[in-house]
C-alpha atoms as a PDB file:
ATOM      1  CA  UNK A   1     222.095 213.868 343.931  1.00  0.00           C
ATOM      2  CA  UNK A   2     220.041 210.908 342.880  1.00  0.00           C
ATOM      3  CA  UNK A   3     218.158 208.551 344.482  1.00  0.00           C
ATOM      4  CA  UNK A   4     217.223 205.087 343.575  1.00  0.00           C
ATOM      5  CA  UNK A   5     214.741 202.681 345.169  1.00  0.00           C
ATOM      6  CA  UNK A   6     215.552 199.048 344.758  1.00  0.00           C
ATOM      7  CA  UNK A   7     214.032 196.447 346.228  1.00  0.00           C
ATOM      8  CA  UNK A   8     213.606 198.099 349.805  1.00  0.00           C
ATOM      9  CA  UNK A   9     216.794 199.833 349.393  1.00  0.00           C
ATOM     10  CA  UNK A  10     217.334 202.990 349.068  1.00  0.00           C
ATOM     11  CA  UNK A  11     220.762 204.004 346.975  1.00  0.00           C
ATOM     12  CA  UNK A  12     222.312 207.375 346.738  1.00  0.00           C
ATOM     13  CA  UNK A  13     224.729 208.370 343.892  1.00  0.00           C
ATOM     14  CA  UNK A  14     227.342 211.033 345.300  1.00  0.00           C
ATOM     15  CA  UNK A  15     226.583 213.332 342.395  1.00  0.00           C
ATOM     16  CA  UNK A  16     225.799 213.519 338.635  1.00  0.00           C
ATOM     17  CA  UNK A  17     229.244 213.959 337.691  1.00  0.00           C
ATOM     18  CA  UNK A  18     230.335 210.523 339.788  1.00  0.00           C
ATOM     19  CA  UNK A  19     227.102 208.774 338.076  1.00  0.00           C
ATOM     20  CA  UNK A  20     228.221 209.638 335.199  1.00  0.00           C
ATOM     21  CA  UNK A  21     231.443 209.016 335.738  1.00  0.00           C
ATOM     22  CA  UNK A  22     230.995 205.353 335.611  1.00  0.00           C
ATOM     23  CA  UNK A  23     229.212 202.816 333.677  1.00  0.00           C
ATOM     24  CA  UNK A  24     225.787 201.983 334.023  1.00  0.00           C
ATOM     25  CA  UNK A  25     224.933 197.971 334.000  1.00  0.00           C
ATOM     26  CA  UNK A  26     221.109 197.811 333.114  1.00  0.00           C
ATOM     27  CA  UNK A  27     219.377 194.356 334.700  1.00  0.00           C
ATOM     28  CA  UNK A  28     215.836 193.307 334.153  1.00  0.00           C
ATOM     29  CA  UNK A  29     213.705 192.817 337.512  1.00  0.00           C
ATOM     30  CA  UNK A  30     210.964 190.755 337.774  1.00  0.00           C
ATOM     31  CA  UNK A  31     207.975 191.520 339.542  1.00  0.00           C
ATOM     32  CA  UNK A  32     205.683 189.397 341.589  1.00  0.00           C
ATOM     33  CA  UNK A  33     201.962 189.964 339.965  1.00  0.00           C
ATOM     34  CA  UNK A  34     203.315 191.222 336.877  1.00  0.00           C
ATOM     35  CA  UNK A  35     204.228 189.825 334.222  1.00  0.00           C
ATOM     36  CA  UNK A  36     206.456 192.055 332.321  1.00  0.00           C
ATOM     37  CA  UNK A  37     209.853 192.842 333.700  1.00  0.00           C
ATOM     38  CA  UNK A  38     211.222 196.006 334.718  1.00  0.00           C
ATOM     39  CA  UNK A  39     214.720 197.455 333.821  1.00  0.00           C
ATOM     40  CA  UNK A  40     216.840 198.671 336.457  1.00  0.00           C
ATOM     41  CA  UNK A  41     220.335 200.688 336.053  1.00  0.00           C
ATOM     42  CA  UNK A  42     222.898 201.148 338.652  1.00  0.00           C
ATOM     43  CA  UNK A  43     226.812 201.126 338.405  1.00  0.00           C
ATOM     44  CA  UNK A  44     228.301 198.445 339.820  1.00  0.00           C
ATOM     45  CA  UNK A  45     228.991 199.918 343.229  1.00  0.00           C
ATOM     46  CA  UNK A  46     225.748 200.052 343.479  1.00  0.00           C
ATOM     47  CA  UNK A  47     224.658 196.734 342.647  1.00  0.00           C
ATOM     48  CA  UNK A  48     227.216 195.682 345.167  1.00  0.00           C
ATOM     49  CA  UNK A  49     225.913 197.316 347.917  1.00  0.00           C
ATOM     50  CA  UNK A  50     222.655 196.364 347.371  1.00  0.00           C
ATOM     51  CA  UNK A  51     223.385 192.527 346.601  1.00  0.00           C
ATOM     52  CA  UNK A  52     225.386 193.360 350.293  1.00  0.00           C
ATOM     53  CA  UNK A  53     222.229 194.445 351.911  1.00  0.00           C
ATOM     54  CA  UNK A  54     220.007 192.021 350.476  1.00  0.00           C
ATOM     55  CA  UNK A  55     222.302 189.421 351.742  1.00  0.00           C
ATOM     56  CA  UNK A  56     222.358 191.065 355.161  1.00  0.00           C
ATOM     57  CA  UNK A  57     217.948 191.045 354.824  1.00  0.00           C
ATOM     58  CA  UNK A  58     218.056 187.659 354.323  1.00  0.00           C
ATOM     59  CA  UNK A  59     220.628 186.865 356.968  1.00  0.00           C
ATOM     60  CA  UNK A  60     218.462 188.887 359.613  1.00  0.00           C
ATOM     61  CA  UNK A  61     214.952 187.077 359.060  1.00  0.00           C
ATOM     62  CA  UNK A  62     216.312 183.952 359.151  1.00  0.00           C
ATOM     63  CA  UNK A  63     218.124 185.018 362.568  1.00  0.00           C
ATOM     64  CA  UNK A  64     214.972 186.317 363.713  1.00  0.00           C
ATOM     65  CA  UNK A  65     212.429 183.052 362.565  1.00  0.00           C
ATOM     66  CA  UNK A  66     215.591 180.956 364.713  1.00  0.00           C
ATOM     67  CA  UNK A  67     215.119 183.247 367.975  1.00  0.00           C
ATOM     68  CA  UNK A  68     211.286 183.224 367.587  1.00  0.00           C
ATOM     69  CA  UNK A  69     211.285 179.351 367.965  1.00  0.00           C
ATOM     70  CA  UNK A  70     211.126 178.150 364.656  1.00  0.00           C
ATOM     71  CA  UNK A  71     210.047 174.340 364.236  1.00  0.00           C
ATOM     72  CA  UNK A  72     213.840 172.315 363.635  1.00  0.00           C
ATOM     73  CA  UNK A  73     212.919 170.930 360.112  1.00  0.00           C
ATOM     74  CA  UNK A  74     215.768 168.290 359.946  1.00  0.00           C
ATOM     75  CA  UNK A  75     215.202 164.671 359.686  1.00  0.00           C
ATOM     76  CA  UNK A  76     216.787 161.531 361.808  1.00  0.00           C
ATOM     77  CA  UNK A  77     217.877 161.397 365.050  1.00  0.00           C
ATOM     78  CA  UNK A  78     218.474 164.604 367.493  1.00  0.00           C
ATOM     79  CA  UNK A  79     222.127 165.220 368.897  1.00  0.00           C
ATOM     80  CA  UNK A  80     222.522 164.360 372.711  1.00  0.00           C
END
């Protein structure tokens, strides 16, 4: 079994015969603080699921920053 750390999450291939199974899409990541990229290979399950979960991330702390009494930043009138 492999394991792969992306961004925060953490993605498990069911075996080296399913990894190899199917095709590898290679990406370049960019780092804050650095300026040369890193390449990153997953199959595309996997860079669906974690696209999914980065999604849900985002999703969450902007949930959270809402609950926690975030300023409202829009302009013009309030609703009644």
């Amino acid at each position: 079994m492999s394991l792969i750390l992306i961004s925060g999450i953490l993605l498990m291939s069911a075996g080296a015969q399913d990894a190899s199974a199917e095709k590898l899409i290679c990406r370049r990541e960019y780092v804050v603080g650095s300026r040369l990229p890193r390449r990153v290979c997953l199959t595309k399950k996997q860079w669906e699921d974690a696209e999914t979960q980065a999604r849900i991330n985002k999703d969450n702390a902007i949930n959270s920053a809402d609950r926690n009494g975030r300023p409202d930043t829009t302009f013009g009138p309030k609703p009644l």
